[in-house]
C-alpha atoms as a PDB file:
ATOM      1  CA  UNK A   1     -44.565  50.960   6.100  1.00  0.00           C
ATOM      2  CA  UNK A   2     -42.829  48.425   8.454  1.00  0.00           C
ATOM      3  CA  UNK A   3     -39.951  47.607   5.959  1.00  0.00           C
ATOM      4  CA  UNK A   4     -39.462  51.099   5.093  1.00  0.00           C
ATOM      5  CA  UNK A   5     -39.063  52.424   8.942  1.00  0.00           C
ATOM      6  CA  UNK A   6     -36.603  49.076   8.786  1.00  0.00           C
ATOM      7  CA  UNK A   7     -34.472  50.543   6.209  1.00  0.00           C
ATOM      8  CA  UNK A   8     -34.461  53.762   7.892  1.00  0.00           C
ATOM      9  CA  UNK A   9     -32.780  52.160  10.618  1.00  0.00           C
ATOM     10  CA  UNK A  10     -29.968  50.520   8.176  1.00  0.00           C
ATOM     11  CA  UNK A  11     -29.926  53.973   7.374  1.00  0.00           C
ATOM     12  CA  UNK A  12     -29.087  55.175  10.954  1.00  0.00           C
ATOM     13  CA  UNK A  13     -26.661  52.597  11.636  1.00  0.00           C
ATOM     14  CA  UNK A  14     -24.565  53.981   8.636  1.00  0.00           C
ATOM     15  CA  UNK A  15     -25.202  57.212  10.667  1.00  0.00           C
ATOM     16  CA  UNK A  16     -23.733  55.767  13.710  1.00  0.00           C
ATOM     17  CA  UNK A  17     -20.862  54.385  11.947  1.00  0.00           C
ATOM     18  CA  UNK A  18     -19.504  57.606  10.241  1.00  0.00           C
ATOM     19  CA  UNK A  19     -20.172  59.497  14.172  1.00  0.00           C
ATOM     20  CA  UNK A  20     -17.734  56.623  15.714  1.00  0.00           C
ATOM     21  CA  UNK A  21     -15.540  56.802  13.255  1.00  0.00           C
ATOM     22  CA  UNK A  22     -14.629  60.760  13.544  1.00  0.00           C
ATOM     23  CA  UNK A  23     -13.650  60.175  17.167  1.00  0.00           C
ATOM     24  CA  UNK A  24     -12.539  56.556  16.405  1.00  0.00           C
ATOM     25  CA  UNK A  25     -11.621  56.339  12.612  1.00  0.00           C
ATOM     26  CA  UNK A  26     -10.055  53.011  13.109  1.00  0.00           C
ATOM     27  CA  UNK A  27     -13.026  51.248  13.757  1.00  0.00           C
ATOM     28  CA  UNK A  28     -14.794  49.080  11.243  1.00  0.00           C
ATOM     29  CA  UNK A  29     -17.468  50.280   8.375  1.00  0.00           C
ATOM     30  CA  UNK A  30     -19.657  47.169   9.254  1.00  0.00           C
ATOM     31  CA  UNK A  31     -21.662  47.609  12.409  1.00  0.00           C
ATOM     32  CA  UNK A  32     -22.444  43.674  12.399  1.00  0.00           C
ATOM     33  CA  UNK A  33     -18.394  43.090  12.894  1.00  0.00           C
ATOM     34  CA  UNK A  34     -18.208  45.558  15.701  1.00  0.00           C
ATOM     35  CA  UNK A  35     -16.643  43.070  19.195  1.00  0.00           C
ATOM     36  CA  UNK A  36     -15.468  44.435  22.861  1.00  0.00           C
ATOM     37  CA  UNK A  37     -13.572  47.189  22.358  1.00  0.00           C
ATOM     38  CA  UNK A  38     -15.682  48.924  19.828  1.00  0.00           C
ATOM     39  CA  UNK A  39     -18.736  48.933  21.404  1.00  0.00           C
ATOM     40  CA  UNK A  40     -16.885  50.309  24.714  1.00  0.00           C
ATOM     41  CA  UNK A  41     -15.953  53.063  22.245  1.00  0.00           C
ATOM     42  CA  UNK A  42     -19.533  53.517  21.060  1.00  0.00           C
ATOM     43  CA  UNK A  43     -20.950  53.057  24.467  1.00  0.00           C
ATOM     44  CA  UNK A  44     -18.366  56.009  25.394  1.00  0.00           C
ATOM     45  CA  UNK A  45     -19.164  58.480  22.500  1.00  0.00           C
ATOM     46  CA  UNK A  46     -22.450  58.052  23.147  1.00  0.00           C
ATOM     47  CA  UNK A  47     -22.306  59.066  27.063  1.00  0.00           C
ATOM     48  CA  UNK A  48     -19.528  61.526  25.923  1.00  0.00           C
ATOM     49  CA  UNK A  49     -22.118  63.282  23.372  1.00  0.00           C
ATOM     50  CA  UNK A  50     -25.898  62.265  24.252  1.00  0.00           C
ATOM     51  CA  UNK A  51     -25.171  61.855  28.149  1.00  0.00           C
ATOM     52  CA  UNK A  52     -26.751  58.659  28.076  1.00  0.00           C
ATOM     53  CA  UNK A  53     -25.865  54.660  28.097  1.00  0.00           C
ATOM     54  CA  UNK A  54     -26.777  52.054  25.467  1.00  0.00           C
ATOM     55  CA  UNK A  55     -26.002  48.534  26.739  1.00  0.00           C
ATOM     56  CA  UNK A  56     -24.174  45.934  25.583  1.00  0.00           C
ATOM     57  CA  UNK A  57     -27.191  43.739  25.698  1.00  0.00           C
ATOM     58  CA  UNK A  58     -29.214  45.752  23.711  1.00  0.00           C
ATOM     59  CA  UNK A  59     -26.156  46.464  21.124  1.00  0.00           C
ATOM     60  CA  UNK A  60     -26.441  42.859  20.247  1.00  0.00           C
ATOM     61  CA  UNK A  61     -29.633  42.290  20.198  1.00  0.00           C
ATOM     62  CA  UNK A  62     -30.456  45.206  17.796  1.00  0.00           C
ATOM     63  CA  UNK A  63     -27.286  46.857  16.051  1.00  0.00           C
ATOM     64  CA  UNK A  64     -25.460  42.926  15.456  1.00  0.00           C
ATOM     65  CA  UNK A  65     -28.555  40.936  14.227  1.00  0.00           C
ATOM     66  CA  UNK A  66     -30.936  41.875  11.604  1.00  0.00           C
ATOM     67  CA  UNK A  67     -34.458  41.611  12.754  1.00  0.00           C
ATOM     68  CA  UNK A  68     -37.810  42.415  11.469  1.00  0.00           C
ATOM     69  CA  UNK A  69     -38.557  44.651  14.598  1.00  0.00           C
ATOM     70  CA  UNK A  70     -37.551  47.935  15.184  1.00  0.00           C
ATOM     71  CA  UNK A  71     -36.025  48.754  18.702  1.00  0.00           C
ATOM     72  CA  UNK A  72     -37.942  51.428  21.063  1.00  0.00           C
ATOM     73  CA  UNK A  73     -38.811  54.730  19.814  1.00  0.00           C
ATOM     74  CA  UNK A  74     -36.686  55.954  23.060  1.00  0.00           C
ATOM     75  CA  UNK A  75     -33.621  54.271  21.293  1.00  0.00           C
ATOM     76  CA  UNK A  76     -34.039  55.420  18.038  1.00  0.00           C
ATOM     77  CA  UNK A  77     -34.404  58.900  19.129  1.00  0.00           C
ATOM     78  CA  UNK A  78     -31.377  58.464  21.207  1.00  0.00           C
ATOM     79  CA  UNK A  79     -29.139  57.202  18.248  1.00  0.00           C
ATOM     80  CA  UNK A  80     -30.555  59.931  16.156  1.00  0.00           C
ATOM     81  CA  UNK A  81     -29.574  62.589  18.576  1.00  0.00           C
ATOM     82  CA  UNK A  82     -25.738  60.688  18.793  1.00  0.00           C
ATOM     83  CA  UNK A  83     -25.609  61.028  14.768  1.00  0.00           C
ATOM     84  CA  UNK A  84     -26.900  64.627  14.721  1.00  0.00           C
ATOM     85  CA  UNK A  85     -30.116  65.037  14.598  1.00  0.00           C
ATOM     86  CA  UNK A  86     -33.097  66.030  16.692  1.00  0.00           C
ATOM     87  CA  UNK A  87     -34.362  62.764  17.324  1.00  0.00           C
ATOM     88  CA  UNK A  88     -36.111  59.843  14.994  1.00  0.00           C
ATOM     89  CA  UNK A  89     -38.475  61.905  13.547  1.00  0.00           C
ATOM     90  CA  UNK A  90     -36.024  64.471  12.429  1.00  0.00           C
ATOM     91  CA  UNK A  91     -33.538  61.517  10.927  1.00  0.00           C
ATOM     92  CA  UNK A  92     -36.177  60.384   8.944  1.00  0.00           C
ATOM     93  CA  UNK A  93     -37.635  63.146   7.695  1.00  0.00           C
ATOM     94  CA  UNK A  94     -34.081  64.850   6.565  1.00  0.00           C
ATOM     95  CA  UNK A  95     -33.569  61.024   4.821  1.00  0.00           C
ATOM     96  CA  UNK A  96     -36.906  60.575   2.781  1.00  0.00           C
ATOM     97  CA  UNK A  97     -35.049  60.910  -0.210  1.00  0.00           C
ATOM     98  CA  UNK A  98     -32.051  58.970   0.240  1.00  0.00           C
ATOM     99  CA  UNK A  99     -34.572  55.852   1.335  1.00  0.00           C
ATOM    100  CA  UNK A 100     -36.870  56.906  -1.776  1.00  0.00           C
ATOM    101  CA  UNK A 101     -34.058  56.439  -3.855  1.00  0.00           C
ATOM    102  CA  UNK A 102     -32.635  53.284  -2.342  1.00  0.00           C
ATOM    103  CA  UNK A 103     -36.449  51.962  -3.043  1.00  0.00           C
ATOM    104  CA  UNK A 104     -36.152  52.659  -6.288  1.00  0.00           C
ATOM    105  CA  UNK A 105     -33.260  50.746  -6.772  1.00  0.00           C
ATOM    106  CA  UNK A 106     -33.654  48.196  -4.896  1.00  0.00           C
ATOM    107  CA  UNK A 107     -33.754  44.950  -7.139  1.00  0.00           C
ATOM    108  CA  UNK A 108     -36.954  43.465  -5.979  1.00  0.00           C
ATOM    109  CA  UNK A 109     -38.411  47.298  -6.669  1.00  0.00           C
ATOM    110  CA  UNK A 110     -36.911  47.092 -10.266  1.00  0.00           C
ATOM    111  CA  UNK A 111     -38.258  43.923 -11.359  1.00  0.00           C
ATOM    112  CA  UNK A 112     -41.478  45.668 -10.923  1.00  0.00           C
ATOM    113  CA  UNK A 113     -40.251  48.009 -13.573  1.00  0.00           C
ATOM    114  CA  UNK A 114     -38.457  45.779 -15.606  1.00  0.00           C
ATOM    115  CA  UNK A 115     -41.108  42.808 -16.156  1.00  0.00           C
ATOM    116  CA  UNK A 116     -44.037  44.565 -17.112  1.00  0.00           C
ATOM    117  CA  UNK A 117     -41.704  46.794 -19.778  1.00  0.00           C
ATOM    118  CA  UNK A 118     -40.046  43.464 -21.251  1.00  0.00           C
ATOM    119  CA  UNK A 119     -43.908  41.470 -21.940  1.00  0.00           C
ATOM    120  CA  UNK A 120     -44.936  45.061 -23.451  1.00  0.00           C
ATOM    121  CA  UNK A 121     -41.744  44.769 -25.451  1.00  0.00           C
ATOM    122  CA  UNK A 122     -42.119  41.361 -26.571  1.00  0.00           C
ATOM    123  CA  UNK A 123     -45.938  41.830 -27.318  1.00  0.00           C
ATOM    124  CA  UNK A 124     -44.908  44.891 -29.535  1.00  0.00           C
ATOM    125  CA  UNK A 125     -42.476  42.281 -31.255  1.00  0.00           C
ATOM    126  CA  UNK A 126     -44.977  39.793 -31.596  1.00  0.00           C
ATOM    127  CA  UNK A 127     -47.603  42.343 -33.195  1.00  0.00           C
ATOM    128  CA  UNK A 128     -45.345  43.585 -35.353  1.00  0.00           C
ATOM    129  CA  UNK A 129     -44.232  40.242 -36.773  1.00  0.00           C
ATOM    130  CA  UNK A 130     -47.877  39.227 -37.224  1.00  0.00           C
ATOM    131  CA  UNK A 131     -48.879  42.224 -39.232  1.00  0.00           C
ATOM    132  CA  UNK A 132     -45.456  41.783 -41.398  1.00  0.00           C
ATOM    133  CA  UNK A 133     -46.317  38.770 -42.305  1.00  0.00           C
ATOM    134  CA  UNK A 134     -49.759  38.433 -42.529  1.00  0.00           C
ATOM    135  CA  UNK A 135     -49.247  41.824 -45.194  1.00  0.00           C
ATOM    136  CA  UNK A 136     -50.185  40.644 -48.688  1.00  0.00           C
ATOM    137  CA  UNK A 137     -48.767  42.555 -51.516  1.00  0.00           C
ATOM    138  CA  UNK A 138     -51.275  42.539 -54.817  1.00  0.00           C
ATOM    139  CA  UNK A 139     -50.478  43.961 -58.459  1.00  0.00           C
ATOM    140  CA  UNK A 140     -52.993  45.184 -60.749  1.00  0.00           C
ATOM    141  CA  UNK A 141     -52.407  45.713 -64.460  1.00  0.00           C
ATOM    142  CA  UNK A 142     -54.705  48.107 -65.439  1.00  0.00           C
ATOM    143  CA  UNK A 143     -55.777  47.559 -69.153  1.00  0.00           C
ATOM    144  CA  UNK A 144     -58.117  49.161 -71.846  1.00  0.00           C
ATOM    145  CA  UNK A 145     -61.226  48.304 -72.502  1.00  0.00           C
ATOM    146  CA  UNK A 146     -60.664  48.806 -76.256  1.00  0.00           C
ATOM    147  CA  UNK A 147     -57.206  48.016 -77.265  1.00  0.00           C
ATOM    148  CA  UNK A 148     -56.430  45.715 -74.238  1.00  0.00           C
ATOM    149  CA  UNK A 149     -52.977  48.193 -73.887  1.00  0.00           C
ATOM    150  CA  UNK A 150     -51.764  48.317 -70.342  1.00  0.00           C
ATOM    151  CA  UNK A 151     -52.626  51.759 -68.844  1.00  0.00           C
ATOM    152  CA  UNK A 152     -49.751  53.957 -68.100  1.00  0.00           C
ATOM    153  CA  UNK A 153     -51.224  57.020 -66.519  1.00  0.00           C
ATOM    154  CA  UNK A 154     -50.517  57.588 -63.325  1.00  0.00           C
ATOM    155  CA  UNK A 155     -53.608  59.598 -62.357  1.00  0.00           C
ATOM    156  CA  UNK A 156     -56.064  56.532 -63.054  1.00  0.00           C
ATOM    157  CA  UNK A 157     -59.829  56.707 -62.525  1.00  0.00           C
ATOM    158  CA  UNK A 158     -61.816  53.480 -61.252  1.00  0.00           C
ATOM    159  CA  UNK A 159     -65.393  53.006 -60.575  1.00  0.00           C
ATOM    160  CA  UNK A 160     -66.330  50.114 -58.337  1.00  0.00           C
ATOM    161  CA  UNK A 161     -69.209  48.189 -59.144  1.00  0.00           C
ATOM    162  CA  UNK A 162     -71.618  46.125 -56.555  1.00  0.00           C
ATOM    163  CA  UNK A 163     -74.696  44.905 -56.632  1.00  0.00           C
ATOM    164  CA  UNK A 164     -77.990  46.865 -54.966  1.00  0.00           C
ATOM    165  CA  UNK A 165     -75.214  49.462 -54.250  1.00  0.00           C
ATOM    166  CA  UNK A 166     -74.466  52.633 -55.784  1.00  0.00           C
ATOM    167  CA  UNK A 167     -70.775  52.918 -58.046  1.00  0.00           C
ATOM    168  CA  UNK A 168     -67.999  53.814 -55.845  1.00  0.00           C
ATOM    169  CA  UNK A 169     -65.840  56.177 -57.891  1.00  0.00           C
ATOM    170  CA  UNK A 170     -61.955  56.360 -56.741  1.00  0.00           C
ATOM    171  CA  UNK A 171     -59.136  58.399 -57.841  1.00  0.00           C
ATOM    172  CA  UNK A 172     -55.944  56.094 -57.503  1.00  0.00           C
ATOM    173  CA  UNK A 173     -52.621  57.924 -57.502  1.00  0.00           C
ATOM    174  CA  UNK A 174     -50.165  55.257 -57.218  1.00  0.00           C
ATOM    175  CA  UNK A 175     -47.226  53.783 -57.643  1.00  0.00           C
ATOM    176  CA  UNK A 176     -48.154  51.144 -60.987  1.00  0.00           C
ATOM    177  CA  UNK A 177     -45.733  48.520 -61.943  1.00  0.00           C
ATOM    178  CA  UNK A 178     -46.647  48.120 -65.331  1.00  0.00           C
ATOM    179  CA  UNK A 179     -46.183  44.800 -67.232  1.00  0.00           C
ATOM    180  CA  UNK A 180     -47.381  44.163 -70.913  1.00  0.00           C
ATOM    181  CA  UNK A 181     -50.391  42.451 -70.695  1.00  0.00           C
ATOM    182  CA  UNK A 182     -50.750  40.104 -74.250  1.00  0.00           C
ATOM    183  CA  UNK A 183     -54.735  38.458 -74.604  1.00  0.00           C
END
């Protein structure tokens, strides 16, 4: 849950960015390369539209640096409200799907995907392989019992013999390569 409240808060800087830059549009698309001036011109939006000051201090230590925290609830509700929403809750409830989607394709997310799909695949391969050539391919000459003449009916009629079983009659309809059998 921690990593995805972390992304929301990429999310919000991107926010940020695209507020500043409709008073401001000279200002750069990367918060992390935002220096002096800038952040006087953030800091001044932000009193300008919220009525309330985020410090230098705290620009730096949250906005500049990535960290694995996220900053106060009272912050994040305050930066909400500067990019247009009600406050933290409301930002990332209106963004589920935009960090759903950035889940989805994030890289480490799709090697999830991607592994398990290529060992099925290559199992499948493998299978396959094994039963093509482990197939053995017999031919039968059928022949009669009284002339020794190959059999050339296709509708041919064979009773299987075993011992202490009963005959096992089959009905072959097949395909029958014939060759001339000479005894």
């Amino acid at each position: 849950m921690r990593d995805k409240d972390l992304q929301y808060f990429e999310l919000l800087k991107k926010e940020i960015v695209k507020t500043l830059k409709k008073s401001f549009p000279g200002v750069s698309d990367k918060i992390e390369e935002w220096k002096g001036q800038t952040i006087l011109f953030l800091q001044e939006d932000v009193l300008d539209k919220v009525k309330e000051n985020i410090s230098e201090k705290w620009f730096y230590n949250h906005m500049k640096t990535r960290s694995n925290k996220l900053p106060r609830v009272d912050m994040l509700n305050l930066l909400s409200r500067y990019s247009g929403y009600a406050d933290w809750q409301d930002f990332t409830f209106k963004n589920q799907v935009k960090i759903t989607s950035f889940i989805i394709n994030d890289k480490s997310n799709r090697m999830f995907i991607i592994v398990p799909l290529l060992v099925v695949l290559i199992l499948g391969i493998i299978y396959l392989l094994f039963k093509i050539l482990s197939m053995k391919e017999y031919q039968f000459c059928f022949v009669s019992a009284d002339d020794f003449s190959a059999i050339t009916s296709d509708n041919t009629q064979i009773e299987i013999l075993s011992d202490s079983e009963s005959p096992m009659n089959l009905k072959l309809i097949l395909f029958i390569q014939l060759r001339h059998w000479k005894g």
